[in-house]
Protein backbone atom coordinates (compact mmCIF):
# COMPACT_ATOMS: atom_id res chain seq x y z
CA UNK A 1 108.08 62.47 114.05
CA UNK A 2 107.55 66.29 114.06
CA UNK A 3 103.49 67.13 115.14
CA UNK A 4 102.73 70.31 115.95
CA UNK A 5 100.03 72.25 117.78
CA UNK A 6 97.95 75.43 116.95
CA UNK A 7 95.89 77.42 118.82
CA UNK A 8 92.53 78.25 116.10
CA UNK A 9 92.06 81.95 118.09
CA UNK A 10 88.45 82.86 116.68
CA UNK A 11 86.57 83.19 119.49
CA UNK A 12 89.51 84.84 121.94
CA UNK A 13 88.14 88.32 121.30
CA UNK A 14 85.23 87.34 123.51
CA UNK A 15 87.15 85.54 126.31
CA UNK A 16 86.96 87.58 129.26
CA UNK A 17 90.09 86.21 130.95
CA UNK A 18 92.03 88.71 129.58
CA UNK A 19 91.85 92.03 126.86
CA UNK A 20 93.82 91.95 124.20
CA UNK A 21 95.44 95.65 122.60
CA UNK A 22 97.17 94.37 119.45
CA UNK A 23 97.37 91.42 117.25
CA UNK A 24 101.13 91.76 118.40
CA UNK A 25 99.91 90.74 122.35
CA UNK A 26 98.04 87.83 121.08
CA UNK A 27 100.85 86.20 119.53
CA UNK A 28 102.92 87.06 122.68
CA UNK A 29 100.14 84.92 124.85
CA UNK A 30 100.19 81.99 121.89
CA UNK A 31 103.78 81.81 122.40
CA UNK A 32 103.59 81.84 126.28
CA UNK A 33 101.30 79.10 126.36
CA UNK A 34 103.12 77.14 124.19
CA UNK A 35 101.88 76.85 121.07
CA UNK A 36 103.42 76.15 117.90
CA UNK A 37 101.34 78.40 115.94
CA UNK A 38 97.99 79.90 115.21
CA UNK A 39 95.81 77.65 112.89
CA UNK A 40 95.41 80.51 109.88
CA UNK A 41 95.67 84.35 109.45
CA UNK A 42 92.39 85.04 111.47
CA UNK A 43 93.47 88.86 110.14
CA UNK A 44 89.73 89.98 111.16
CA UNK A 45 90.54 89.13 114.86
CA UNK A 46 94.61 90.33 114.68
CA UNK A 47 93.67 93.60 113.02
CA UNK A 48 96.77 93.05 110.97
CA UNK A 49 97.57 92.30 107.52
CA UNK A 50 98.73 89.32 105.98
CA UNK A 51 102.12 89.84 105.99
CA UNK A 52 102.30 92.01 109.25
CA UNK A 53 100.80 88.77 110.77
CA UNK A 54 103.67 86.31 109.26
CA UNK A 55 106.15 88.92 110.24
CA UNK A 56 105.35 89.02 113.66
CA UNK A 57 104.65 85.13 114.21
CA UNK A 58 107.92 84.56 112.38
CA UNK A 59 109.38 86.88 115.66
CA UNK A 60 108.03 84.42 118.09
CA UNK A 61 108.75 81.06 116.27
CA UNK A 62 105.36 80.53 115.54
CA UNK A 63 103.75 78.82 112.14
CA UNK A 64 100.72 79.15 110.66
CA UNK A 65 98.86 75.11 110.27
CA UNK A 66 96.23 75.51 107.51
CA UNK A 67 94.46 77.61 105.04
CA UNK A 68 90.83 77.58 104.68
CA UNK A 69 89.49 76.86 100.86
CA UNK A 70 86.23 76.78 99.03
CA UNK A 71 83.94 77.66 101.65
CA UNK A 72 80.21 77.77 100.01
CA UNK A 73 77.53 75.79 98.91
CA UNK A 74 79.31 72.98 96.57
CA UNK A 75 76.07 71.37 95.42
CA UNK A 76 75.82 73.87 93.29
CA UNK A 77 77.67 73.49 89.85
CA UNK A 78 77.18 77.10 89.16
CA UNK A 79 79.23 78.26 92.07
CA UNK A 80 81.70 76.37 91.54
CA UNK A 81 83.71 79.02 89.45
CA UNK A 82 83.74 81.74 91.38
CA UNK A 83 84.64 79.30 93.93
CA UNK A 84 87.39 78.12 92.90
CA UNK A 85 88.68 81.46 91.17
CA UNK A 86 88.62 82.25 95.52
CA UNK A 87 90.32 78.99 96.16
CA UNK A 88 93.32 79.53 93.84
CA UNK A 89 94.12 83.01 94.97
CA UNK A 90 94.02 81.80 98.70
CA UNK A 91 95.81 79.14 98.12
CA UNK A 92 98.70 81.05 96.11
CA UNK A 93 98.97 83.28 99.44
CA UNK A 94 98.84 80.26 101.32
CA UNK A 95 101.81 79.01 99.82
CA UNK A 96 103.51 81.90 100.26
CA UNK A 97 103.51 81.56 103.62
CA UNK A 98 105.24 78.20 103.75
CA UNK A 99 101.79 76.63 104.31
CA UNK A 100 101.54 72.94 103.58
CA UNK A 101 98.14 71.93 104.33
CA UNK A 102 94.45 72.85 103.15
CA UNK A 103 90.42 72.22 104.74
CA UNK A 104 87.52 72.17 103.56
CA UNK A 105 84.18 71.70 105.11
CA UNK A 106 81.19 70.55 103.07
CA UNK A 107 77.96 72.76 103.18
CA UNK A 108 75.47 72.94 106.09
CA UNK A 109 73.02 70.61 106.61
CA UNK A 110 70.12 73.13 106.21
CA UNK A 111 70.78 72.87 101.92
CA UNK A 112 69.58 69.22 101.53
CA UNK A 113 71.09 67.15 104.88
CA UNK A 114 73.54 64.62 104.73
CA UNK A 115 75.59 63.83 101.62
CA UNK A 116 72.99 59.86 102.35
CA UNK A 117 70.06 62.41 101.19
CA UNK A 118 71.10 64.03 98.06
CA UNK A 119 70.22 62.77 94.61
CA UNK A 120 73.15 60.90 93.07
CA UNK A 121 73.53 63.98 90.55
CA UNK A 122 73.97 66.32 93.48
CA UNK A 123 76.33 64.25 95.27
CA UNK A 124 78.51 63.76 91.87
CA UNK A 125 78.94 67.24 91.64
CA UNK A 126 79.78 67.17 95.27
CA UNK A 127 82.61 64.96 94.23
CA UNK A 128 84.15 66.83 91.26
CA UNK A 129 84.29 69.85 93.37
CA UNK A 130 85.94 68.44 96.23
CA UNK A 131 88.26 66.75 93.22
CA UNK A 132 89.20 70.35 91.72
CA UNK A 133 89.62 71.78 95.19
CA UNK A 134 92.13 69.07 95.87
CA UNK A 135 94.49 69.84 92.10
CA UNK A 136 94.36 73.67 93.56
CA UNK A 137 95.94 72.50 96.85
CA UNK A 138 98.41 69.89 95.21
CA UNK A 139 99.27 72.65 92.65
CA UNK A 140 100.36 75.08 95.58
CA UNK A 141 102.09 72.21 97.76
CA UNK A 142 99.54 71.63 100.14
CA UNK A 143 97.09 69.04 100.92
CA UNK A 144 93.46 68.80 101.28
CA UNK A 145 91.79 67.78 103.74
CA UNK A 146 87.66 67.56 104.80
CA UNK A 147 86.95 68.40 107.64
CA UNK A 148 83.49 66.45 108.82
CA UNK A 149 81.15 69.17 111.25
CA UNK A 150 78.33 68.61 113.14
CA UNK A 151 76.04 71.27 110.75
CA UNK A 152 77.38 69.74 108.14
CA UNK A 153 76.62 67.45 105.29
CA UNK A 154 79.52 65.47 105.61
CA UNK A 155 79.67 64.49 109.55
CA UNK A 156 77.93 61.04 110.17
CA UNK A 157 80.56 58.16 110.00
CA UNK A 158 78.95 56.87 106.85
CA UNK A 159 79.15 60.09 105.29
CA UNK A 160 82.50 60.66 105.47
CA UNK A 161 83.36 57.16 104.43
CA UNK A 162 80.99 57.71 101.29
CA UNK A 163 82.70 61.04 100.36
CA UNK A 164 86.65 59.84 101.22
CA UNK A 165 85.95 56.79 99.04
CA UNK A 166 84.41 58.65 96.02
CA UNK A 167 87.15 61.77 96.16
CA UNK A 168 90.59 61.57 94.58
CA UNK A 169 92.98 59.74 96.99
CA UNK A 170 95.78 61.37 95.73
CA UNK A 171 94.59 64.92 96.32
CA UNK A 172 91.67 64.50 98.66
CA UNK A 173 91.94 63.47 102.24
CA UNK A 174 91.04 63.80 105.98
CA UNK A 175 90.97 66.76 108.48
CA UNK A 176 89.53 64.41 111.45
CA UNK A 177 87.74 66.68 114.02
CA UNK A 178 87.54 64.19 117.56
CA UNK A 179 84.61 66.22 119.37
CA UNK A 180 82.32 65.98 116.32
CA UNK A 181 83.06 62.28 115.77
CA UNK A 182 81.84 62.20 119.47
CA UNK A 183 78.95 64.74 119.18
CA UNK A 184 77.92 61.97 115.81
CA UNK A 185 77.38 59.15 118.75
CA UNK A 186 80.68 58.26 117.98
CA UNK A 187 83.83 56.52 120.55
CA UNK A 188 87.23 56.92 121.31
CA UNK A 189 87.32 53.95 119.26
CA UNK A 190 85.31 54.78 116.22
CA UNK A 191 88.09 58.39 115.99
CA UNK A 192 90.90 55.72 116.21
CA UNK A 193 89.32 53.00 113.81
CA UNK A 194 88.69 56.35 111.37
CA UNK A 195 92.36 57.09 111.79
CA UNK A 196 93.45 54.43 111.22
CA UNK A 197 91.32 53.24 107.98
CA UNK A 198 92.71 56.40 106.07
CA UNK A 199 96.12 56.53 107.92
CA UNK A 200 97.55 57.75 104.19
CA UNK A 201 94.78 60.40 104.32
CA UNK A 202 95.07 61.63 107.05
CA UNK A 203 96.31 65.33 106.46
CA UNK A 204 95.11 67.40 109.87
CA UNK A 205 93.12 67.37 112.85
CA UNK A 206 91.31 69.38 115.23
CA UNK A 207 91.43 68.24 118.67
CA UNK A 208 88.26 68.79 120.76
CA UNK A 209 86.93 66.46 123.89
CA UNK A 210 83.23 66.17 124.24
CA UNK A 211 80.95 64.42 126.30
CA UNK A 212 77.72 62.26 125.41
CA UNK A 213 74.98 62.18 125.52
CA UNK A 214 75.59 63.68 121.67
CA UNK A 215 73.42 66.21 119.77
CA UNK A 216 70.07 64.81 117.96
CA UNK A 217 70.66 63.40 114.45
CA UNK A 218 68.00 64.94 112.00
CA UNK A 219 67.72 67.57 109.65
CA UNK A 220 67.92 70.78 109.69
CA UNK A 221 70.76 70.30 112.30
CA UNK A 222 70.64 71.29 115.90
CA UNK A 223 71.05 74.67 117.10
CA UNK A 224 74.49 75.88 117.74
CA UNK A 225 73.75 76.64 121.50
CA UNK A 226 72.82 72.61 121.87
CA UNK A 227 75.25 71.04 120.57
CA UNK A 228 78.55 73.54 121.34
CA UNK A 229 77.78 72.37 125.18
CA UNK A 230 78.97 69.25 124.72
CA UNK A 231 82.43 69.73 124.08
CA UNK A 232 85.13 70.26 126.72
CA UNK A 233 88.80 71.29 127.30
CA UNK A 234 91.39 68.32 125.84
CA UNK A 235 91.34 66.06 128.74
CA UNK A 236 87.92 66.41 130.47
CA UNK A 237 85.38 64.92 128.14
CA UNK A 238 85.50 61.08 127.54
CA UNK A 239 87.89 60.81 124.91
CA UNK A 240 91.05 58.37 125.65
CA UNK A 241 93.44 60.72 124.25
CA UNK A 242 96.00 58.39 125.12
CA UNK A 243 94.81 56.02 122.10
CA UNK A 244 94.61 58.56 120.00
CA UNK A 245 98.55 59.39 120.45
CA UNK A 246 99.52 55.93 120.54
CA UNK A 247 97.60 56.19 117.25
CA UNK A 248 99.26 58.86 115.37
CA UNK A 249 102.16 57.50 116.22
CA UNK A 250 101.73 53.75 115.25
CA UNK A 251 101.02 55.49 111.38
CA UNK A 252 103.74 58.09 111.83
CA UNK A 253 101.82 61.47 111.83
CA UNK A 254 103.94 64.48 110.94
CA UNK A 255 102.14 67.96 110.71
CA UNK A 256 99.78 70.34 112.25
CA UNK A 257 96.65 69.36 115.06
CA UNK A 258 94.84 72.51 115.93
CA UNK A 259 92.85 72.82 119.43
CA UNK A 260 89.45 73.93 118.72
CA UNK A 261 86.87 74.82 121.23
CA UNK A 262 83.77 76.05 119.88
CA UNK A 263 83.92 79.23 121.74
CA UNK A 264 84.19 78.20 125.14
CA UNK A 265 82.77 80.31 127.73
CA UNK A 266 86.86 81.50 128.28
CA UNK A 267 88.10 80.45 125.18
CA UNK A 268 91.82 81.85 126.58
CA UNK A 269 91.66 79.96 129.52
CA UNK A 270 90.21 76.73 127.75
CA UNK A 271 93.35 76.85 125.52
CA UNK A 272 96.00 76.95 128.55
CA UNK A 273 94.04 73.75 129.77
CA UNK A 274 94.34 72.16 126.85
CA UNK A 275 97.55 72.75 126.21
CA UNK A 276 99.02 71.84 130.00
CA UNK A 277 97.11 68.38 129.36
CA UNK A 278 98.73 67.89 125.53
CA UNK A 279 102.00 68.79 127.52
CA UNK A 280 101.31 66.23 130.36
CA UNK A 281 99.70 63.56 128.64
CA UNK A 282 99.46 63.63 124.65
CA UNK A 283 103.37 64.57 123.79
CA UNK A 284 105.13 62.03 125.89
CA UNK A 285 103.98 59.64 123.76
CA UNK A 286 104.24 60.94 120.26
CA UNK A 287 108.15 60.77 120.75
């Protein structure tokens, strides 16, 4: 069983804990801490191109975990082309990096709320979307997976249920995040029930603790600034991370988990947390 952990990077530039000269230096620090990789080219950040950046993680040992398709409003059927015209050519580079796995995330809240409050038309072409995104990723040898957000119309536990179960299974699955299953009034146990209902699906995760009391549900969403102080460093929210290993391991989990913070107030420093705790307390028992 081979799982691997990325560091996502996109809000170091603003971690005071340390200054950063070159993309070059920032994969030197991913590497120290101990990191398998950087989640995706984040080239705005780096300040490198595409290929510098695979060059120079491919140095260190370092992989990239995912690349980022169809981001947009997918309600709308006459995005959709453009939209996926975007997806394929990512998703060609993608692949051209060795990358095996794809997210998605559905469209904010703001646009109509939760996938429960669209019109069964809307929600259909929801669907076929997500279903087209999916044969782009298959076609490049990766696979898909949605990725449920606080803003967004697909985070309530019924709404991802109603999405996963409508989507193609063969080309559609999960990117679980565990801090916005928490910040959706969720448990330890609802992230491991989740898990383990689309075990088969189950294509990536984002690892964030997170505390309750969670974030208001209602529409439009909460403000960012609410609901980002709720999540913590891997080990001190109230997640049992120890289920959650015992977990991926029970349904044999191979591939990428990526710790995202929501831009920590040291984002740097939050990540060498993390990943001392994943080293201490998550690894041990994924062998």
């Amino acid at each position: 069983m081979v799982v691997k952990f990325a560091s996502q990077l996109w809000s170091w530039d603003k971690d005071p804990f340390t200054e950063f000269k070159s993309g070059k230096e920032i994969h030197d620090l991913v590497a120290k801490i101990g990191y398998d990789g950087i989640e995706s080219m984040n080239t705005n950040l780096l300040k490198m191109s595409e290929k510098d950046v695979a060059r120079e993680l491919s140095k260190r040992n370092l992989g990239i975990a995912i690349c980022w398709l169809g981001r947009g409003n997918f309600f709308d059927h006459a995005q959709h082309k453009k939209l996926l015209e975007e997806a394929e050519k990512h998703a060609g580079l993608a692949e051209s990096f060795g990358v095996k796995t794809s997210v998605t995330i559905a469209p904010g809240r703001y646009l109509y709320g939760g996938v429960n409050r669209i019109s069964e038309e809307r929600f259909a072409v929801l669907v076929d979307f997500l279903n087209k995104l999916g044969e782009i990723s298959t076609s490049h040898g990766m696979k898909l997976g949605i990725h449920q957000d606080t803003g967004c119309a697909v985070w309530l536990w019924d709404e991802i249920i109603k999405v996963l179960e409508a989507t193609d299974k063969d080309n559609v699955g999960l990117a679980l995040d565990t801090g916005h299953m928490i910040t959706a009034g969720g448990t330890t146990q609802d992230i491991v029930e989740l898990m383990e209902s689309y075990a088969k699906r189950s294509v990536y995760f984002h690892l964030k603790d997170a505390i309750k009391p969670g974030v208001p549900v209602h529409d439009p969403p909460p403000a960012w600034g609410i609901w980002k102080r709720r999540f913590r460093e891997i080990g001190k929210g109230e997640i049992d991370w120890s289920l959650v290993a015992v977990t991926m391991k029970k349904f044999g989990y191979e591939g990428w988990v990526t710790v995202e913070l929501d831009q920590p107030e040291t984002p740097v420093e939050s990540d060498m947390i993390s990943m001392a705790y994943i080293n201490t307390n998550i690894k041990p028992l994924l062998k």
